[in-house]
N, C-alpha and C. Protein backbone atom coordinates (compact mmCIF):
# COMPACT_ATOMS: atom_id res chain seq x y z
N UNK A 1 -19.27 47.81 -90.20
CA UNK A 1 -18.02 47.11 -90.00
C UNK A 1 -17.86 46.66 -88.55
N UNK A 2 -16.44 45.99 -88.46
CA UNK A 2 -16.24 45.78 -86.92
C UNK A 2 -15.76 46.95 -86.31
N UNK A 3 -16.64 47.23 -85.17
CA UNK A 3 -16.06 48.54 -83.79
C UNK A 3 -15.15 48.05 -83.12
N UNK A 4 -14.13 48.62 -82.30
CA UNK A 4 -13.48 48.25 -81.43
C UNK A 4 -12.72 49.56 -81.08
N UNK A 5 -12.94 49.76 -79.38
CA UNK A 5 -12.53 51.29 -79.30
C UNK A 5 -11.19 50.98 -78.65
N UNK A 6 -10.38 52.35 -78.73
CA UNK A 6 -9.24 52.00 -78.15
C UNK A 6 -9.37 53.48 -77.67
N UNK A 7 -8.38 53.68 -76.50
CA UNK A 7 -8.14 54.50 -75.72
C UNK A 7 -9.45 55.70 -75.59
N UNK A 8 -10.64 54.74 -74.93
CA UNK A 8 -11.50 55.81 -74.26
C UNK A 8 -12.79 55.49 -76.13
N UNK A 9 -13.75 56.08 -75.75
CA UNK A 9 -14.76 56.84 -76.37
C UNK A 9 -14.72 57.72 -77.14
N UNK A 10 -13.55 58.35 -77.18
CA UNK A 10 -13.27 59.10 -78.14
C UNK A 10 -12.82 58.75 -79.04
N UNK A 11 -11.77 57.76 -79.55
CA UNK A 11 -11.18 57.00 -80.57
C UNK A 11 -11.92 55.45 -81.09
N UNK A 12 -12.53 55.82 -82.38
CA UNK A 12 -13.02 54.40 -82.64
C UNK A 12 -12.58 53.82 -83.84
N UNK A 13 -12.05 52.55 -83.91
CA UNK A 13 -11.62 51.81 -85.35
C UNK A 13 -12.83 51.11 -85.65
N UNK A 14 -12.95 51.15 -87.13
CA UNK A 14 -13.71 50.03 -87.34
C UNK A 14 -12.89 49.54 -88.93
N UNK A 15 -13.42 48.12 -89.03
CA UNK A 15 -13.09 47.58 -90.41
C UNK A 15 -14.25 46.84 -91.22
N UNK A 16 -13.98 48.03 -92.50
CA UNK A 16 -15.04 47.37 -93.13
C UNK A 16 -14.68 47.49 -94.87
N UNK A 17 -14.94 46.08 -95.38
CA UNK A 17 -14.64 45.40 -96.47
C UNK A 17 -14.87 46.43 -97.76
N UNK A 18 -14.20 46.25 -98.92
CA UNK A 18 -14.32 46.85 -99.85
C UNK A 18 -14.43 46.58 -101.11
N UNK A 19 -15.11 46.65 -102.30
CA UNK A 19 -15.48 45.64 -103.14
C UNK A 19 -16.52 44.74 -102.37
N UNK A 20 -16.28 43.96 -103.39
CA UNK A 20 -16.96 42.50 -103.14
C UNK A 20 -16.46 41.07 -102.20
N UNK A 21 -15.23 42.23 -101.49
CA UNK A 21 -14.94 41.46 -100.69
C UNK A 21 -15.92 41.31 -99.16
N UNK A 22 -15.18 39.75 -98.15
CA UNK A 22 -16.16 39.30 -97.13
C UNK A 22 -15.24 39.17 -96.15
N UNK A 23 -15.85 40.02 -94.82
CA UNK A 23 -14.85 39.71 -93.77
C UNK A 23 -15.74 38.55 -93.01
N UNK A 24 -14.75 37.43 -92.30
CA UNK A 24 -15.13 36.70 -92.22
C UNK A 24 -14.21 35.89 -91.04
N UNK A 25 -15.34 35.03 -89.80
CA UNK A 25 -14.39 34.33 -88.36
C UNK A 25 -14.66 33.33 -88.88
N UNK A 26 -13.53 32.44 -88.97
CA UNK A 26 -14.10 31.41 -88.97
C UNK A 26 -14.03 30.41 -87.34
N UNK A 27 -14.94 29.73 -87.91
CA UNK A 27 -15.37 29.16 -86.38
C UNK A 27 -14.51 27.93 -85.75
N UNK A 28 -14.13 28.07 -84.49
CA UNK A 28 -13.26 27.54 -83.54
C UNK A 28 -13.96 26.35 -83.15
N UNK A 29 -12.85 25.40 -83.25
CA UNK A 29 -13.10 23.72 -82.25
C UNK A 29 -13.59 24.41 -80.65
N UNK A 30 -13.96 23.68 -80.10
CA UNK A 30 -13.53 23.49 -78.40
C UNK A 30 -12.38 23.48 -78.18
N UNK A 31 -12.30 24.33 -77.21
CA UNK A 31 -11.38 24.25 -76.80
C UNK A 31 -10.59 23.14 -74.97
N UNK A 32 -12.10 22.77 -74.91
CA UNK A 32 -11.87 21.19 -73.49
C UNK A 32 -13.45 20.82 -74.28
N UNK A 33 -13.21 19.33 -73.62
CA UNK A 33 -14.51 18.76 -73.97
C UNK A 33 -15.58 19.24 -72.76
N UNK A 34 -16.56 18.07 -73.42
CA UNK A 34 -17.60 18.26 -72.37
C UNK A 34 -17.78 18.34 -70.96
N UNK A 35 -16.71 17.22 -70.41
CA UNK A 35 -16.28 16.77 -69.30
C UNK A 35 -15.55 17.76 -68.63
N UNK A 36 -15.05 19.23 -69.46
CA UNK A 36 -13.75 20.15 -69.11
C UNK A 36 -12.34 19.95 -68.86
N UNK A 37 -12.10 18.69 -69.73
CA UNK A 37 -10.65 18.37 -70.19
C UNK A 37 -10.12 19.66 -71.32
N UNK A 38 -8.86 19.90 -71.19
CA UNK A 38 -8.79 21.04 -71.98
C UNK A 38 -7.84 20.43 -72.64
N UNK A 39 -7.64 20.68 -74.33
CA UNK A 39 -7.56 20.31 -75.25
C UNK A 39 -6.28 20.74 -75.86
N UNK A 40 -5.19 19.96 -76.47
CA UNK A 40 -3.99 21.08 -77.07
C UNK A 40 -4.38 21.37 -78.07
N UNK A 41 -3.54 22.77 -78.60
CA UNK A 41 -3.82 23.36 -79.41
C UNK A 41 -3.56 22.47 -81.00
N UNK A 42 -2.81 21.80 -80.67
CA UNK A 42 -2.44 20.37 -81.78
C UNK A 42 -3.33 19.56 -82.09
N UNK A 43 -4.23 19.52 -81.30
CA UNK A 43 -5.95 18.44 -81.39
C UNK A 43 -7.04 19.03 -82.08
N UNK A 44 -6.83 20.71 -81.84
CA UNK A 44 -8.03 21.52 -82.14
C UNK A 44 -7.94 21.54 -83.97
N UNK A 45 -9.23 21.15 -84.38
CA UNK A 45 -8.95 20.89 -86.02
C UNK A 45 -9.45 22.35 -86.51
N UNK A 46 -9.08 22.53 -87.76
CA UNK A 46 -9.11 24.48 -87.52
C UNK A 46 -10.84 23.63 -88.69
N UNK A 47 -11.79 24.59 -88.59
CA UNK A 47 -12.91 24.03 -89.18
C UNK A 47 -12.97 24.78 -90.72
N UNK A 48 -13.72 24.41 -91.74
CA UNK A 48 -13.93 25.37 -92.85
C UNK A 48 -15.86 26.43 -92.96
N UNK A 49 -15.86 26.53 -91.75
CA UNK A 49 -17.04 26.76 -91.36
C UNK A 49 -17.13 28.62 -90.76
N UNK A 50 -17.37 29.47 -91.49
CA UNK A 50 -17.17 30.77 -91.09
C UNK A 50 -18.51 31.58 -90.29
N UNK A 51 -18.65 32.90 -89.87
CA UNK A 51 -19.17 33.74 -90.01
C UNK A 51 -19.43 34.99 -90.57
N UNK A 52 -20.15 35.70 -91.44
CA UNK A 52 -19.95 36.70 -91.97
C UNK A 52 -19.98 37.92 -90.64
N UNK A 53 -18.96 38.63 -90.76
CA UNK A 53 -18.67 39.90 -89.73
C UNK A 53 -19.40 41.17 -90.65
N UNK A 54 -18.46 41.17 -92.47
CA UNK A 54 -19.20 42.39 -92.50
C UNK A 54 -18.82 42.02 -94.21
N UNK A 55 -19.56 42.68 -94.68
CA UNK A 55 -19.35 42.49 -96.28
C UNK A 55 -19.48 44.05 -97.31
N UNK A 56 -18.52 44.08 -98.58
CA UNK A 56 -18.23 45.18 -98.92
C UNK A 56 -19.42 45.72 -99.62
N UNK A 57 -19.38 46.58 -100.54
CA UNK A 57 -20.70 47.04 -101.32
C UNK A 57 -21.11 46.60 -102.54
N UNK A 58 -20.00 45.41 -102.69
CA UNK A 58 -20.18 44.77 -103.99
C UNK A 58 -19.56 45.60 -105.71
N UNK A 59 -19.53 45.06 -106.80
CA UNK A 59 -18.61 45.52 -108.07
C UNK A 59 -19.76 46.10 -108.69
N UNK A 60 -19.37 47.18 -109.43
CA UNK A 60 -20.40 47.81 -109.96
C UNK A 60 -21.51 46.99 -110.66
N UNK A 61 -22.89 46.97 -110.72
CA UNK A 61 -24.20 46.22 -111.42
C UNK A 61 -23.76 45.04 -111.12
N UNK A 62 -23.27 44.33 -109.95
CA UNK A 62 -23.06 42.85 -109.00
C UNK A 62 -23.13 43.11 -107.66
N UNK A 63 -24.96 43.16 -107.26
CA UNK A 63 -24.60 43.12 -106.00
C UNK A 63 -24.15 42.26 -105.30
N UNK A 64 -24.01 42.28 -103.86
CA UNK A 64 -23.63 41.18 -102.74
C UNK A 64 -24.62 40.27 -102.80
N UNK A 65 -24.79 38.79 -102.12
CA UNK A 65 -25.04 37.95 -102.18
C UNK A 65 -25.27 37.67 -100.74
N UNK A 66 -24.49 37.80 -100.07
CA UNK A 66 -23.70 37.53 -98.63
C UNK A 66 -24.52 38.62 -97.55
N UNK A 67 -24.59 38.33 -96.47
CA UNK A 67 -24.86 39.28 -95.93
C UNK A 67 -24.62 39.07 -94.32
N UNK A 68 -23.98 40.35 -93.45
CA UNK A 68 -24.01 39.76 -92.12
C UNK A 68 -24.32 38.52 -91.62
N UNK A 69 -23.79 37.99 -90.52
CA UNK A 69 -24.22 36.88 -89.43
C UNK A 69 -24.27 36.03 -90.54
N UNK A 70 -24.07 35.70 -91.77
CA UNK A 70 -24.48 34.30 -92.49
C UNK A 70 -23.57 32.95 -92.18
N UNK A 71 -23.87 32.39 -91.90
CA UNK A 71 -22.95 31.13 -91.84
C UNK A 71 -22.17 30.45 -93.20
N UNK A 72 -21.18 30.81 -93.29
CA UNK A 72 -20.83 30.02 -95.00
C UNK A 72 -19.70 28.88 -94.70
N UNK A 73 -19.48 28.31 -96.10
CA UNK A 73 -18.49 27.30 -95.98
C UNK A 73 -17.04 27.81 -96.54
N UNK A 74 -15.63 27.76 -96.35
CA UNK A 74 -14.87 28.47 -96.81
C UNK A 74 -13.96 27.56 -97.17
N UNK A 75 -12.91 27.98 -98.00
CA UNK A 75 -12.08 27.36 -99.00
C UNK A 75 -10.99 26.90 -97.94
N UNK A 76 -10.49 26.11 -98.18
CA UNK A 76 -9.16 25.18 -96.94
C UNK A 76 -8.05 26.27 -97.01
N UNK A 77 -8.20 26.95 -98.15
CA UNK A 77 -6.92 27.74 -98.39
C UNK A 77 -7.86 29.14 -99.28
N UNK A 78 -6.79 29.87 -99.39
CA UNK A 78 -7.20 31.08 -100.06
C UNK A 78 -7.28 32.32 -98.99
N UNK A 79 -8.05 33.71 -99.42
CA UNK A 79 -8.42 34.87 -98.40
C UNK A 79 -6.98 34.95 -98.00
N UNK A 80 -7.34 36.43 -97.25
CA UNK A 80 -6.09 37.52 -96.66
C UNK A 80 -6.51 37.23 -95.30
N UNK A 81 -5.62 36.78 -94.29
CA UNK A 81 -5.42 36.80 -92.65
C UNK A 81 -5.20 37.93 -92.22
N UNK A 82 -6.48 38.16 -91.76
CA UNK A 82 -6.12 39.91 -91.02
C UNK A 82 -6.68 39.46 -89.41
N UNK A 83 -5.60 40.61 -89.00
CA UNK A 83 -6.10 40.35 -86.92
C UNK A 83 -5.92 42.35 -87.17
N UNK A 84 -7.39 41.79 -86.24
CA UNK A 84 -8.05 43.01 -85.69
C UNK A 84 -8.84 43.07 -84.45
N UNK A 85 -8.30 43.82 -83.29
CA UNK A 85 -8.83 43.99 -82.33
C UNK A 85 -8.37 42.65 -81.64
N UNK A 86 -7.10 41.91 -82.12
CA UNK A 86 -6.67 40.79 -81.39
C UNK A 86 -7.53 39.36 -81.42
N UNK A 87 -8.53 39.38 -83.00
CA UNK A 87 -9.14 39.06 -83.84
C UNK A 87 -8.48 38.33 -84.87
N UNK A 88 -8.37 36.89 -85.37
CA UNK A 88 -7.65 36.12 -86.59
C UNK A 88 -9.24 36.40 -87.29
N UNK A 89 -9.24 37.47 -88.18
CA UNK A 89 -10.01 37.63 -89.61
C UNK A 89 -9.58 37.09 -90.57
N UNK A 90 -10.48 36.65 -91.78
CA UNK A 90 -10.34 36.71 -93.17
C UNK A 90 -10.40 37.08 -93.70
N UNK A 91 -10.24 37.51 -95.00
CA UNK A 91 -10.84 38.17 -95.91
C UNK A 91 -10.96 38.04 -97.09
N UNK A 92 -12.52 37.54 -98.03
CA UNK A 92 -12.34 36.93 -99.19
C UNK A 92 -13.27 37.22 -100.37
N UNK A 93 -13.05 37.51 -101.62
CA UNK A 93 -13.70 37.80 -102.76
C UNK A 93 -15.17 37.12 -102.45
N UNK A 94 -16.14 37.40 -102.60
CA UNK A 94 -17.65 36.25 -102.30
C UNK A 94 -17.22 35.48 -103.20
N UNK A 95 -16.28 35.33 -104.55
CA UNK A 95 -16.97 34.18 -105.44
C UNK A 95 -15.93 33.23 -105.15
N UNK A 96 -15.04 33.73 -104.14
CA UNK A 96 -13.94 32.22 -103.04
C UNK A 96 -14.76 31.63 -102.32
N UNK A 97 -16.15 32.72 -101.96
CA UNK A 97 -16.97 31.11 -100.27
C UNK A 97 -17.36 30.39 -101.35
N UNK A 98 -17.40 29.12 -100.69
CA UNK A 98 -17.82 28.20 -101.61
C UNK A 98 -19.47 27.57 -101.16
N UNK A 99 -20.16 27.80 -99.88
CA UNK A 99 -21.74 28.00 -99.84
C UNK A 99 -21.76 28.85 -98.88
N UNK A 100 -23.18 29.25 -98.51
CA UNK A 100 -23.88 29.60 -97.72
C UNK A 100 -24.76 28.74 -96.85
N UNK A 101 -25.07 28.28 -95.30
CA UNK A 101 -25.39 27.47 -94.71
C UNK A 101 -26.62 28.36 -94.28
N UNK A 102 -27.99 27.84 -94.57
CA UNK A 102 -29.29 28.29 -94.05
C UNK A 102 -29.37 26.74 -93.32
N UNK A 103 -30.70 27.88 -92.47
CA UNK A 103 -31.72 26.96 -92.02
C UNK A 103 -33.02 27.22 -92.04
N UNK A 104 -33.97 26.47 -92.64
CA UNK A 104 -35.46 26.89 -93.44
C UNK A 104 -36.03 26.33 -91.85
């Protein structure tokens, strides 16, 4: 799951998915261009383009599909908005992503 310690080494959170569910960032515009013009937050187009953070253990005799670091495509709408660690997460059934983005 995701780590994130709070107060010292001794206390650690982590979050990690359950079912067949997928935690999931999705990925951020720029925020200035190239030039280092910086951009309002009104310009920045929110993308449908994620990362997999961490994925659950899947429904009994259905495994996962999904797996860490994958790049997928995600639904305009749908999933649970979770913030963690000051983190805008998702969180979504695998059979809501709608692909998986390789590169051969």
């Amino acid at each position: 799951g995701i780590n994130a310690e709070y107060m010292g080494p001794l206390l650690k959170k982590s979050l990690s998915p359950l079912g067949d569910r997928v935690l999931v960032q999705r990925v951020v515009t720029a925020k200035q261009t190239k030039s280092g013009v910086l951009l309002p937050e009104s310009s920045q187009k929110k993308t449908n383009e994620g990362k997999v953070l961490a994925v659950g253990p899947g429904l009994k005799d259905v495994p996962m599909s999904l797996k860490k670091d994958d790049t997928v495509i995600l639904p305009e709408y749908g999933g649970a908005l979770v913030t963690f660690d000051d983190a805008e997460l998702h969180l979504f059934r695998e059979n809501e992503i709608l692909a998986v983005v390789r590169s051969d």
